[in-house]
PDB file of N, CA and C in Angstrom:
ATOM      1  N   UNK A   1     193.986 159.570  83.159  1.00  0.00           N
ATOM      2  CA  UNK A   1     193.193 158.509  82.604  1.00  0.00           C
ATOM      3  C   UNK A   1     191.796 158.571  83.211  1.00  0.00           C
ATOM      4  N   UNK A   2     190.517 158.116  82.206  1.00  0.00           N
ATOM      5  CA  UNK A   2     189.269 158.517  82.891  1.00  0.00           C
ATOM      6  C   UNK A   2     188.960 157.117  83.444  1.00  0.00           C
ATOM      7  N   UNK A   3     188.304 157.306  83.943  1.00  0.00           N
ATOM      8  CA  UNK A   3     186.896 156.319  84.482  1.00  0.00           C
ATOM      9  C   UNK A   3     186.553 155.981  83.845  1.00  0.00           C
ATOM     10  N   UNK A   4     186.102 154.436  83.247  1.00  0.00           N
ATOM     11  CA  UNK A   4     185.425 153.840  81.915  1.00  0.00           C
ATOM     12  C   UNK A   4     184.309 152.827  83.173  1.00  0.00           C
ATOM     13  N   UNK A   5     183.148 153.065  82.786  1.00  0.00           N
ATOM     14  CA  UNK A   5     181.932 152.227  83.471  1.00  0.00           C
ATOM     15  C   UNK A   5     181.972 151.159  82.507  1.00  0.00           C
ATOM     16  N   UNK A   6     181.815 149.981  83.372  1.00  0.00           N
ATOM     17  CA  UNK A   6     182.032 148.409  83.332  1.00  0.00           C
ATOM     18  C   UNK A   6     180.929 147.900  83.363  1.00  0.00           C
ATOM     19  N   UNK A   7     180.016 147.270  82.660  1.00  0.00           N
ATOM     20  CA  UNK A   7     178.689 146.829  83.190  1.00  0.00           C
ATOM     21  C   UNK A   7     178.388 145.041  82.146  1.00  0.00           C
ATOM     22  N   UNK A   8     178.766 143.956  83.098  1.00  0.00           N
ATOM     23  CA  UNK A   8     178.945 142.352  82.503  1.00  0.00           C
ATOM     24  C   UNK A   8     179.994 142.715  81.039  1.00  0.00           C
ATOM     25  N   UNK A   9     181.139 143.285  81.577  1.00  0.00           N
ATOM     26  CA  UNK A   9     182.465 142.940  80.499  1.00  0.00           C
ATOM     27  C   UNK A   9     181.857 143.878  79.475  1.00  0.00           C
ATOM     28  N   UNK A  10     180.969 144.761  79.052  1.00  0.00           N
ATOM     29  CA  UNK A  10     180.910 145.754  78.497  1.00  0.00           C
ATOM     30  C   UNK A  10     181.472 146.944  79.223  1.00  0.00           C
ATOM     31  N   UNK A  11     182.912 147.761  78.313  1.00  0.00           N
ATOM     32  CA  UNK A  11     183.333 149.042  78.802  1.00  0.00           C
ATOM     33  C   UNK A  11     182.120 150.122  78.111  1.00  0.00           C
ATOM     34  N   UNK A  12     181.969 151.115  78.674  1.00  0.00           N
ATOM     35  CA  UNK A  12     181.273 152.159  78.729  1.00  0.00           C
ATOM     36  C   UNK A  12     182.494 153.212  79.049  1.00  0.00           C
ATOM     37  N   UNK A  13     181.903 154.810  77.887  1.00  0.00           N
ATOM     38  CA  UNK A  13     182.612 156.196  78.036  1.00  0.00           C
ATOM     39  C   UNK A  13     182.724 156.414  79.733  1.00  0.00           C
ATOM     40  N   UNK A  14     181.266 156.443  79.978  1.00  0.00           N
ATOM     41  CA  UNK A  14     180.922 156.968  81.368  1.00  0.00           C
ATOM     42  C   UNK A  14     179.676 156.588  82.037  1.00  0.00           C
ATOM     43  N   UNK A  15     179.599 156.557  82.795  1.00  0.00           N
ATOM     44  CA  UNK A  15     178.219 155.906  83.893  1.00  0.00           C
ATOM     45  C   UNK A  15     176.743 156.413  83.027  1.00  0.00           C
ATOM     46  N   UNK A  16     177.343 158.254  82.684  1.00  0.00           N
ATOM     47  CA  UNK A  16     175.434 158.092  81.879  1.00  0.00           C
ATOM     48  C   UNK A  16     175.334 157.280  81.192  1.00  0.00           C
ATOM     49  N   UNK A  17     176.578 157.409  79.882  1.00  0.00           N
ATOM     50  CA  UNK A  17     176.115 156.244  78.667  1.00  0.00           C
ATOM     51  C   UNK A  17     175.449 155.578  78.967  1.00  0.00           C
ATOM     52  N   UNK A  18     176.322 154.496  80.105  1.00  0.00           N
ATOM     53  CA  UNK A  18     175.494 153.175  80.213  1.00  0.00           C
ATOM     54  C   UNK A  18     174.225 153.168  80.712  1.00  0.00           C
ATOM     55  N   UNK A  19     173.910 154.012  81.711  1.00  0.00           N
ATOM     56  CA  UNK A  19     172.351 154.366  82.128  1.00  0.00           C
ATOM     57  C   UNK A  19     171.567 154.176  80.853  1.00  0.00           C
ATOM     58  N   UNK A  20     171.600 155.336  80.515  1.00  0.00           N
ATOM     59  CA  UNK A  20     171.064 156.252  78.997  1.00  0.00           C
ATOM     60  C   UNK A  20     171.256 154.873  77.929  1.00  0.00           C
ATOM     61  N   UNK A  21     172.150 154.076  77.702  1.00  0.00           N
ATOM     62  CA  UNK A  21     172.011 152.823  76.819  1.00  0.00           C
ATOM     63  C   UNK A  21     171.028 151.647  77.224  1.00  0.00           C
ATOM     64  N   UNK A  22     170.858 151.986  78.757  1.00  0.00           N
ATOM     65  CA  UNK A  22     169.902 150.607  78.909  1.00  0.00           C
ATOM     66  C   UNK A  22     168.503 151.249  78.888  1.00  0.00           C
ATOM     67  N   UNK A  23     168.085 152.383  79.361  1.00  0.00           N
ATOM     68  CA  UNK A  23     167.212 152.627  79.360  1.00  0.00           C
ATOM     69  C   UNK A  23     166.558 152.691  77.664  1.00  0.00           C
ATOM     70  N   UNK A  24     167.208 153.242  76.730  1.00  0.00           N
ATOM     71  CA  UNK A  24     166.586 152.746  75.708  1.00  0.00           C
ATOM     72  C   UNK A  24     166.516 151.438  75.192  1.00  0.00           C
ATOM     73  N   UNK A  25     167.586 150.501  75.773  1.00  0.00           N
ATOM     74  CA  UNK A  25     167.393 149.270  75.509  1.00  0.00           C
ATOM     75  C   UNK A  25     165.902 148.553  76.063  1.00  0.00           C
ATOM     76  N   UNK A  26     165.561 148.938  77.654  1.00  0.00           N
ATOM     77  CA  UNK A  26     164.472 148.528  77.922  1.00  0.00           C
ATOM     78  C   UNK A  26     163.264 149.008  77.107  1.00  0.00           C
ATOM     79  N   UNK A  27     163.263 150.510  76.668  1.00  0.00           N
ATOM     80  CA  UNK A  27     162.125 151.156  76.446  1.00  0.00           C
ATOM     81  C   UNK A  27     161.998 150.206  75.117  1.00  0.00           C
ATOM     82  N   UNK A  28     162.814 149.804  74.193  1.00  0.00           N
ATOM     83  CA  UNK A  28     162.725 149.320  73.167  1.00  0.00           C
ATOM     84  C   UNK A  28     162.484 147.258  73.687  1.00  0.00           C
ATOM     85  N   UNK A  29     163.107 146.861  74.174  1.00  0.00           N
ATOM     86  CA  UNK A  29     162.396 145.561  74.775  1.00  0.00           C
ATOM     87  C   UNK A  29     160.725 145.377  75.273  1.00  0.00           C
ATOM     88  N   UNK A  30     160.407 146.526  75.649  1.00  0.00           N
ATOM     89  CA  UNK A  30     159.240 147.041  76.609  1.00  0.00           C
ATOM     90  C   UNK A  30     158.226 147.089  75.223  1.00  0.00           C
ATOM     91  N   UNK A  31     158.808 147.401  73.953  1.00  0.00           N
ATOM     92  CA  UNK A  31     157.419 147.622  73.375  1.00  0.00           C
ATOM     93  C   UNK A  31     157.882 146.439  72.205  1.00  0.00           C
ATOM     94  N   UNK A  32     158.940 146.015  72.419  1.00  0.00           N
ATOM     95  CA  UNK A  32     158.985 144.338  71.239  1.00  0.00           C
ATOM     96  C   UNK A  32     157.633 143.612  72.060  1.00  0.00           C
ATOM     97  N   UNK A  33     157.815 143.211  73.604  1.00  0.00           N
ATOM     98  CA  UNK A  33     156.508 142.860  74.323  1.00  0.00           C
ATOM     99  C   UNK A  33     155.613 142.812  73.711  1.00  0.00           C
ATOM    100  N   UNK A  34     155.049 144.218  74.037  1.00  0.00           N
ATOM    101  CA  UNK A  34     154.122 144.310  73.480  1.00  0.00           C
ATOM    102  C   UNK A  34     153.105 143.914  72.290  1.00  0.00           C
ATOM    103  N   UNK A  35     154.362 144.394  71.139  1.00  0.00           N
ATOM    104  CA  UNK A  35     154.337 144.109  70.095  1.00  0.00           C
ATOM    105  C   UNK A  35     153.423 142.060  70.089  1.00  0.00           C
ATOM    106  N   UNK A  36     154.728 141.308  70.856  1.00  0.00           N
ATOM    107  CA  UNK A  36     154.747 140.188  70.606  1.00  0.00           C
ATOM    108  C   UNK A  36     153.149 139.585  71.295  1.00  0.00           C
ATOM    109  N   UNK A  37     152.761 140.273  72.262  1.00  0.00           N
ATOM    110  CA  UNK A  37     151.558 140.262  73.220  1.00  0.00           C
ATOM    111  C   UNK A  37     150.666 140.438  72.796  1.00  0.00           C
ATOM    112  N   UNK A  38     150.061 140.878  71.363  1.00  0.00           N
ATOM    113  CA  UNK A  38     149.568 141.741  70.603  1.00  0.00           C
ATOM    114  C   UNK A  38     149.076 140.006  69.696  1.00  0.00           C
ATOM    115  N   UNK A  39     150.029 139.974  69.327  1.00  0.00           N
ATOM    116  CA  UNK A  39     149.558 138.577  68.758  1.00  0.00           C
ATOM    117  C   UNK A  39     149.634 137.213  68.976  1.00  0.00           C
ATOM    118  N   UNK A  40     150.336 137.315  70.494  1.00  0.00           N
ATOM    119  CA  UNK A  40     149.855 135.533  71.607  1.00  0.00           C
ATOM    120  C   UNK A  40     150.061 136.173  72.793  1.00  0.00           C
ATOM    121  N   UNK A  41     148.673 136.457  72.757  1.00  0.00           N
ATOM    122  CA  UNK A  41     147.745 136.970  73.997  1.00  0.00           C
ATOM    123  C   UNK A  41     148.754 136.398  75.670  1.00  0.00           C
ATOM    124  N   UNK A  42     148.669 134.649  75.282  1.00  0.00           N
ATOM    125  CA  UNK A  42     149.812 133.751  76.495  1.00  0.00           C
ATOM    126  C   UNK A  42     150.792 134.899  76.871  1.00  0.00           C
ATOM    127  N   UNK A  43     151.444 135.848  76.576  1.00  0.00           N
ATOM    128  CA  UNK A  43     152.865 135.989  76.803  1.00  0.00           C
ATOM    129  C   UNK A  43     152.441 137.705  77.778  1.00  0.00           C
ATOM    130  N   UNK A  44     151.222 137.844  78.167  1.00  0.00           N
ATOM    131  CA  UNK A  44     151.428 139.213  78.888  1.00  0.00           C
ATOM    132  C   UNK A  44     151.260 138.683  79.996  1.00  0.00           C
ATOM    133  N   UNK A  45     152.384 137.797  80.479  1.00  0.00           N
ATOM    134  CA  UNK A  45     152.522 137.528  82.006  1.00  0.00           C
ATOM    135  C   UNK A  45     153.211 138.586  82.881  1.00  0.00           C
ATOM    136  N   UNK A  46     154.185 139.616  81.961  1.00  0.00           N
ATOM    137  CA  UNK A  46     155.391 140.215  81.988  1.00  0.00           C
ATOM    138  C   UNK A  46     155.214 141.279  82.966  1.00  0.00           C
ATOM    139  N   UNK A  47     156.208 142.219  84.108  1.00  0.00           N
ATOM    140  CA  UNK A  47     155.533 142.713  84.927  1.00  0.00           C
ATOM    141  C   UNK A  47     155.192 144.566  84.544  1.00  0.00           C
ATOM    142  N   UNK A  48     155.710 144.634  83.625  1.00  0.00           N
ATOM    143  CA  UNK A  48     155.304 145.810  82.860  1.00  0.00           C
ATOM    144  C   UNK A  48     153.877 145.627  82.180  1.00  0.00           C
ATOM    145  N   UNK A  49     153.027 144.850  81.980  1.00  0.00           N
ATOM    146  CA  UNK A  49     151.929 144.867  81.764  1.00  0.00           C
ATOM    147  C   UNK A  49     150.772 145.528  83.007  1.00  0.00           C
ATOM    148  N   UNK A  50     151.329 144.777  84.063  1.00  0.00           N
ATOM    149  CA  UNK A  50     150.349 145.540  84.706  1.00  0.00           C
ATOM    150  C   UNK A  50     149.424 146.850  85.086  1.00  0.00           C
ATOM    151  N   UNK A  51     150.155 147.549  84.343  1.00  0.00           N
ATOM    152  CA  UNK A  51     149.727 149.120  83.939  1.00  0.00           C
ATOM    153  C   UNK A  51     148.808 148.815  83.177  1.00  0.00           C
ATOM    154  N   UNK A  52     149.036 148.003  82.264  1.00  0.00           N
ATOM    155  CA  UNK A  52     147.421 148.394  81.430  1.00  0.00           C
ATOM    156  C   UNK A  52     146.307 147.653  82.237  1.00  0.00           C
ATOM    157  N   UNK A  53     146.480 146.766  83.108  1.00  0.00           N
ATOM    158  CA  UNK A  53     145.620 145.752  83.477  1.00  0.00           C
ATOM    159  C   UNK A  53     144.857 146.866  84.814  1.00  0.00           C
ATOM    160  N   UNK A  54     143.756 147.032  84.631  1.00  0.00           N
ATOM    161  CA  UNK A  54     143.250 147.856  85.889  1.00  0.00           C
ATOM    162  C   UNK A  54     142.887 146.930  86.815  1.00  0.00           C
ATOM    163  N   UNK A  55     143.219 147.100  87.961  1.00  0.00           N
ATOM    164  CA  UNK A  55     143.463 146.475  88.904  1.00  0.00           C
ATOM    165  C   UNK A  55     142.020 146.876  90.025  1.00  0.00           C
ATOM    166  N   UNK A  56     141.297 146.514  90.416  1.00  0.00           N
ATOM    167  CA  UNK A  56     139.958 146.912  91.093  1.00  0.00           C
ATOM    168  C   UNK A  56     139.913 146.494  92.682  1.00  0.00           C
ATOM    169  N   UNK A  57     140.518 147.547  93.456  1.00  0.00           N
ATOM    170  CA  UNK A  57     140.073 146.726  94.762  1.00  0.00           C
ATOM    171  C   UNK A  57     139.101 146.883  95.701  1.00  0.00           C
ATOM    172  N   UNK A  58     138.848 146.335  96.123  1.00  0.00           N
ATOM    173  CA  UNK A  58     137.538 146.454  96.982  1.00  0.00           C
ATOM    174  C   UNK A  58     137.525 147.298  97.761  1.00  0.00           C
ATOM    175  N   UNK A  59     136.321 147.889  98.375  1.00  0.00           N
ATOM    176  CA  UNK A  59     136.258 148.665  99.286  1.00  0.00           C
ATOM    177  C   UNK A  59     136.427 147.981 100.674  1.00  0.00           C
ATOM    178  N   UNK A  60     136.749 148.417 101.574  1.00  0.00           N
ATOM    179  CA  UNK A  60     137.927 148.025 103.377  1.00  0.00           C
ATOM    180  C   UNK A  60     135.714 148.112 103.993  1.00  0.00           C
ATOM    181  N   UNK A  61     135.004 146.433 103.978  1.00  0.00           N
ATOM    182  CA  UNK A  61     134.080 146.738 105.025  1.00  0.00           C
ATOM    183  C   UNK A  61     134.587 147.289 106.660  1.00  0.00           C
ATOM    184  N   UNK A  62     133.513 148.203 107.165  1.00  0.00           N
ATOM    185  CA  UNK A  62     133.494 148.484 108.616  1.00  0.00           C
ATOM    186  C   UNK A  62     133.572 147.317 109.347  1.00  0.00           C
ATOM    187  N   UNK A  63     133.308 146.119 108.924  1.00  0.00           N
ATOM    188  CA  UNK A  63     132.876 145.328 109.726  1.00  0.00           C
ATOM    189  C   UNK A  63     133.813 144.755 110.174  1.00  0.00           C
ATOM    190  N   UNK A  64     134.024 144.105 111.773  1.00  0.00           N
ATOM    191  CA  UNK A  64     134.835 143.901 113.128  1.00  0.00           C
ATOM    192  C   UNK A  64     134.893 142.160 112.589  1.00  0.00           C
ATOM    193  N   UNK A  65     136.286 142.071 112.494  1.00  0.00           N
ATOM    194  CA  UNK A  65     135.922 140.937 112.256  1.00  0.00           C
ATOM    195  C   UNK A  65     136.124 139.976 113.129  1.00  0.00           C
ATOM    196  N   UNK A  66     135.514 138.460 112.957  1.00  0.00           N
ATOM    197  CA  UNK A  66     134.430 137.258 113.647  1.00  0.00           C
ATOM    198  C   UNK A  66     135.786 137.038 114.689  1.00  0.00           C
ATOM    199  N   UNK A  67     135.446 137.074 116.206  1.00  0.00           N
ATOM    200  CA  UNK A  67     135.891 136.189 116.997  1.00  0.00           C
ATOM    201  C   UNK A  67     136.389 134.677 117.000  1.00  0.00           C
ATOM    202  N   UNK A  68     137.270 134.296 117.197  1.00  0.00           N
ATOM    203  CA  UNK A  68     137.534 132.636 117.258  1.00  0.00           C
ATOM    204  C   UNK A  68     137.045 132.335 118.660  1.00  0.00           C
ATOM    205  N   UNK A  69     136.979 131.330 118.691  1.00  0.00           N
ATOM    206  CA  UNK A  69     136.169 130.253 119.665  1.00  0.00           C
ATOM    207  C   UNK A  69     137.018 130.666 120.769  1.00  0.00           C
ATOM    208  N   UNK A  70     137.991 130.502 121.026  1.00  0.00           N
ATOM    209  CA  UNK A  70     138.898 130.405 122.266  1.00  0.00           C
ATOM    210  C   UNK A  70     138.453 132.102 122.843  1.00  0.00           C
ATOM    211  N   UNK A  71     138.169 132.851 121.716  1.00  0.00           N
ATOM    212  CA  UNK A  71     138.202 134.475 122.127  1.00  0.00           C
ATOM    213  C   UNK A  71     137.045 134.665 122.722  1.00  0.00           C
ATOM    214  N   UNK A  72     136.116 133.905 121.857  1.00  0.00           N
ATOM    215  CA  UNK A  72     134.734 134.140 122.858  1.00  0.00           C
ATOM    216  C   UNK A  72     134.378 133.705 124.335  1.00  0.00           C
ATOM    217  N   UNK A  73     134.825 132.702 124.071  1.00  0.00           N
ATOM    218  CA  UNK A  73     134.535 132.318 125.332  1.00  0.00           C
ATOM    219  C   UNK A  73     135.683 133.192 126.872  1.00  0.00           C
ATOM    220  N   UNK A  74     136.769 133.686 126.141  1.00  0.00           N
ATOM    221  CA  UNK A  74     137.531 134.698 126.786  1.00  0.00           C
ATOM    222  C   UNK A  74     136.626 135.644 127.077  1.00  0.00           C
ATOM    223  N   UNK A  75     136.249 136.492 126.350  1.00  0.00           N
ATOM    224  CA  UNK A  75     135.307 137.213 126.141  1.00  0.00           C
ATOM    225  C   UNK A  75     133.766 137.025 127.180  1.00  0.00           C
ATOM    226  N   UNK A  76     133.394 136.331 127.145  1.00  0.00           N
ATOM    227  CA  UNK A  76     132.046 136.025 127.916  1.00  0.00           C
ATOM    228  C   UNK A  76     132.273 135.440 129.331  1.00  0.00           C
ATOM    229  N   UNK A  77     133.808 135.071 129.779  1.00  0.00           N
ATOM    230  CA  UNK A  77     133.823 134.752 131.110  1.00  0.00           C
ATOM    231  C   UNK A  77     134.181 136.371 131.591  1.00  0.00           C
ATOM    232  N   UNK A  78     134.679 136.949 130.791  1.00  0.00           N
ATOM    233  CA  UNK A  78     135.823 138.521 131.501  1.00  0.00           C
ATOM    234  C   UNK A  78     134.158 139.226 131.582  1.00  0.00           C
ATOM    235  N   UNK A  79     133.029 139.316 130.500  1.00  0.00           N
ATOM    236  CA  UNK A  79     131.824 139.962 130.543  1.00  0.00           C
ATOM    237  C   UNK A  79     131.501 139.410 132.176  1.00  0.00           C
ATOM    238  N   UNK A  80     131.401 137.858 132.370  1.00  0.00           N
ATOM    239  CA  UNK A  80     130.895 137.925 134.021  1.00  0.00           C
ATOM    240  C   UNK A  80     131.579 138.350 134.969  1.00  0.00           C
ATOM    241  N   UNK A  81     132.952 139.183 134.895  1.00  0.00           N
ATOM    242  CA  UNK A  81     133.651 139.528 136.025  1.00  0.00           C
ATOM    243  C   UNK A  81     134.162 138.981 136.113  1.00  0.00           C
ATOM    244  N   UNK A  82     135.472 137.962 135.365  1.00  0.00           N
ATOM    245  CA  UNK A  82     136.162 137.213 135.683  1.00  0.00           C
ATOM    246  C   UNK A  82     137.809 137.694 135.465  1.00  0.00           C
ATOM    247  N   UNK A  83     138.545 137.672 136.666  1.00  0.00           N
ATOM    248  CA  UNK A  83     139.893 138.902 135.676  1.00  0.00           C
ATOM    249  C   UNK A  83     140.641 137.878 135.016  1.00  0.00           C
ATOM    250  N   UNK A  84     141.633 138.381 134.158  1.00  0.00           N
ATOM    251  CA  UNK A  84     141.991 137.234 133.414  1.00  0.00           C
ATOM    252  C   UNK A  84     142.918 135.980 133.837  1.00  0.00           C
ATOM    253  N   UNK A  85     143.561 136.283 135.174  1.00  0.00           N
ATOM    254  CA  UNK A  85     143.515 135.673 136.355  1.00  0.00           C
ATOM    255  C   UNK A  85     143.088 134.350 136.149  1.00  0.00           C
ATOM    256  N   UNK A  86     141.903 134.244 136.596  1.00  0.00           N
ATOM    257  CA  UNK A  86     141.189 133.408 136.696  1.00  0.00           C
ATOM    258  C   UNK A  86     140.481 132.857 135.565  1.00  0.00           C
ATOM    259  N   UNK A  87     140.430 133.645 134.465  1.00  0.00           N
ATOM    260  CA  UNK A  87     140.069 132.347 133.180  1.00  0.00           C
ATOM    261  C   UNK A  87     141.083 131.655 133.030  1.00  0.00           C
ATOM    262  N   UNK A  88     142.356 132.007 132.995  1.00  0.00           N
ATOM    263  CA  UNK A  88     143.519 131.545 132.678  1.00  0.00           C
ATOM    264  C   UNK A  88     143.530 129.909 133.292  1.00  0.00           C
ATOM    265  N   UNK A  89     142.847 130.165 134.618  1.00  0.00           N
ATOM    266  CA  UNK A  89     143.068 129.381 135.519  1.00  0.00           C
ATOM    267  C   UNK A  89     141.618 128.205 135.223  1.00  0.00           C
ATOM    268  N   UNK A  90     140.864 128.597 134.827  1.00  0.00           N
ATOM    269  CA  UNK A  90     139.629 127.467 134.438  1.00  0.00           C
ATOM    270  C   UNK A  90     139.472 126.807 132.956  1.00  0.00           C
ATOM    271  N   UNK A  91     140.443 127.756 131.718  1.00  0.00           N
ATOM    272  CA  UNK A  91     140.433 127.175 130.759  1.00  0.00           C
ATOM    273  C   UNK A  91     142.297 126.249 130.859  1.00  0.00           C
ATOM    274  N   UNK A  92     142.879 126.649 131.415  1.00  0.00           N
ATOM    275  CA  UNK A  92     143.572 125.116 131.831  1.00  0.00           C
ATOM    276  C   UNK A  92     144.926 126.430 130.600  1.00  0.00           C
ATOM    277  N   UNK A  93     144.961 127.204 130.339  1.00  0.00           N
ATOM    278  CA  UNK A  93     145.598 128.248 129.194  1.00  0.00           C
ATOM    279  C   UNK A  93     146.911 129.537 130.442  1.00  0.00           C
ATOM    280  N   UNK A  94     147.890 129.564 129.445  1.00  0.00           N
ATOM    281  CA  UNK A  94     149.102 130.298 130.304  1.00  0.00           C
ATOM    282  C   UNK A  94     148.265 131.681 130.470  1.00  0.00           C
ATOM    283  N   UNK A  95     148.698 132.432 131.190  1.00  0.00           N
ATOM    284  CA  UNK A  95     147.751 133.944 131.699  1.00  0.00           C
ATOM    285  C   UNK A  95     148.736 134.919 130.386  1.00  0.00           C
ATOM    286  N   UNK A  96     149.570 134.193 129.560  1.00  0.00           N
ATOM    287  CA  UNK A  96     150.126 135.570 129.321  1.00  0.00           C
ATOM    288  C   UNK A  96     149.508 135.023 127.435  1.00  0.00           C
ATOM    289  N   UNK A  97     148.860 134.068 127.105  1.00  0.00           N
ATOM    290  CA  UNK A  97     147.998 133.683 125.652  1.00  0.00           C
ATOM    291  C   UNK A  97     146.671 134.507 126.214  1.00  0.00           C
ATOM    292  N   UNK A  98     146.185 134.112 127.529  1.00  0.00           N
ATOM    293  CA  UNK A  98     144.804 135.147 128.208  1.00  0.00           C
ATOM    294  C   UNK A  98     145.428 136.608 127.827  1.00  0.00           C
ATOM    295  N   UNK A  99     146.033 137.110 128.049  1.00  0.00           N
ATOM    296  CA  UNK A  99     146.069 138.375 127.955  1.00  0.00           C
ATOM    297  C   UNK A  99     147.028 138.951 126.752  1.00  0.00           C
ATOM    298  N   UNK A 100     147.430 138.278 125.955  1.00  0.00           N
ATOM    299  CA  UNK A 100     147.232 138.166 124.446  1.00  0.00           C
ATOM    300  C   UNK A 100     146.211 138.190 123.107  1.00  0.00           C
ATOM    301  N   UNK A 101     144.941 137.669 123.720  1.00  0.00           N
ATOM    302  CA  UNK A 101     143.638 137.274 123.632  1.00  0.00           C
ATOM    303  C   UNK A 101     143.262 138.872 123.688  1.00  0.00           C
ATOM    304  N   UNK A 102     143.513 138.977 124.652  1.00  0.00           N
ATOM    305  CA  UNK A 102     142.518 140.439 125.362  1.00  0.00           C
ATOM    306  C   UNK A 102     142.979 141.292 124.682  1.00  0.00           C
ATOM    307  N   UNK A 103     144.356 141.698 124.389  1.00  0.00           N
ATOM    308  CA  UNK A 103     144.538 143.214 123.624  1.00  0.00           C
ATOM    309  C   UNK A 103     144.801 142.935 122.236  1.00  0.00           C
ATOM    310  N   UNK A 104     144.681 141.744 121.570  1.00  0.00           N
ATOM    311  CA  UNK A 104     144.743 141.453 120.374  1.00  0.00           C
ATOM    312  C   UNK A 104     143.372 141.490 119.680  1.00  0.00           C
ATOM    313  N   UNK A 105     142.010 141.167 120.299  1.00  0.00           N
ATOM    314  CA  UNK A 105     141.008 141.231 120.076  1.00  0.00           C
ATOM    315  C   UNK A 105     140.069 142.648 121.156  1.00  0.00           C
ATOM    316  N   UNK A 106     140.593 143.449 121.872  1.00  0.00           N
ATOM    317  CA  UNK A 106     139.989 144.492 122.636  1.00  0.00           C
ATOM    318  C   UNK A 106     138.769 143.740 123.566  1.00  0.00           C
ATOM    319  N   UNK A 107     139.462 142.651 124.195  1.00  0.00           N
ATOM    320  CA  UNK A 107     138.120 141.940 124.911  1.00  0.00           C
ATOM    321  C   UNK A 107     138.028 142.871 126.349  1.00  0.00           C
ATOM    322  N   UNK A 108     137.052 142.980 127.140  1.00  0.00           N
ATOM    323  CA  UNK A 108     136.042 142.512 126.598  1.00  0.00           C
ATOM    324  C   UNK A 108     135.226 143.248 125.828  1.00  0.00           C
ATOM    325  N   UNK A 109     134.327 142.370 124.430  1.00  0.00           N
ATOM    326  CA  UNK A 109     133.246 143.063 123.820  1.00  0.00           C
ATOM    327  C   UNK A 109     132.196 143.334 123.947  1.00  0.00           C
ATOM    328  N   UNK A 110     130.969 144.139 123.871  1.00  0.00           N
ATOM    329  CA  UNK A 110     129.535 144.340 123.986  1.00  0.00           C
ATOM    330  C   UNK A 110     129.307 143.198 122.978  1.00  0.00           C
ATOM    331  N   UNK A 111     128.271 142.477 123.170  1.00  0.00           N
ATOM    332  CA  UNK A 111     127.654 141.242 122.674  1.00  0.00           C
ATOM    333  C   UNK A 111     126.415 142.402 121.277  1.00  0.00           C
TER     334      UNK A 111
END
């Protein structure tokens, strides 16, 4: 006795069939879409559209991006020689958010 592929209470010969049956089922759903998209514009929400939709992304600026407040001022006490030690200890902050700070942002920075 063979193997009959089962797919939601539909029997199938064999596993291609059913492949090979849905795939033309989609290819043929895929361009009713269309079809229907064609004349209420509303309905190309669908995620097979996105192929036609060119998609434009921006170019990645060089630019470093902006310090937060807490970082700078991390930043400009470690510039006077301060190890992180001791900012830890004057901004009132645990030493291990200080030195979280530091290799999350590469402090300290050239101004």
């Amino acid at each position: 006795m063979a193997i009959l592929a089962k797919a939601k209470g539909t029997v199938y010969a064999s596993e291609e069939e059913r492949i090979k049956l849905e795939v033309l089922y989609r290819q043929g759903w895929i361009e009713q879409n269309k079809k229907d998209a064609a004349l209420r514009p509303e309905l190309r929400i669908r995620s097979h559209f996105k192929e036609e939709k060119k998609v434009v992304k921006k170019p990645l600026s060089p630019k470093k991006p902006k310090l937060p407040k807490q970082a700078k001022i991390v930043n400009n006490m470690l510039a006077e020689g301060k190890s992180p030690r001791q900012v830890a200890k004057s901004l009132y902050e645990n030493i291990k958010y200080i030195s979280s700070l530091i290799t999350k942002y590469n402090l300290p920075t050239k101004k």
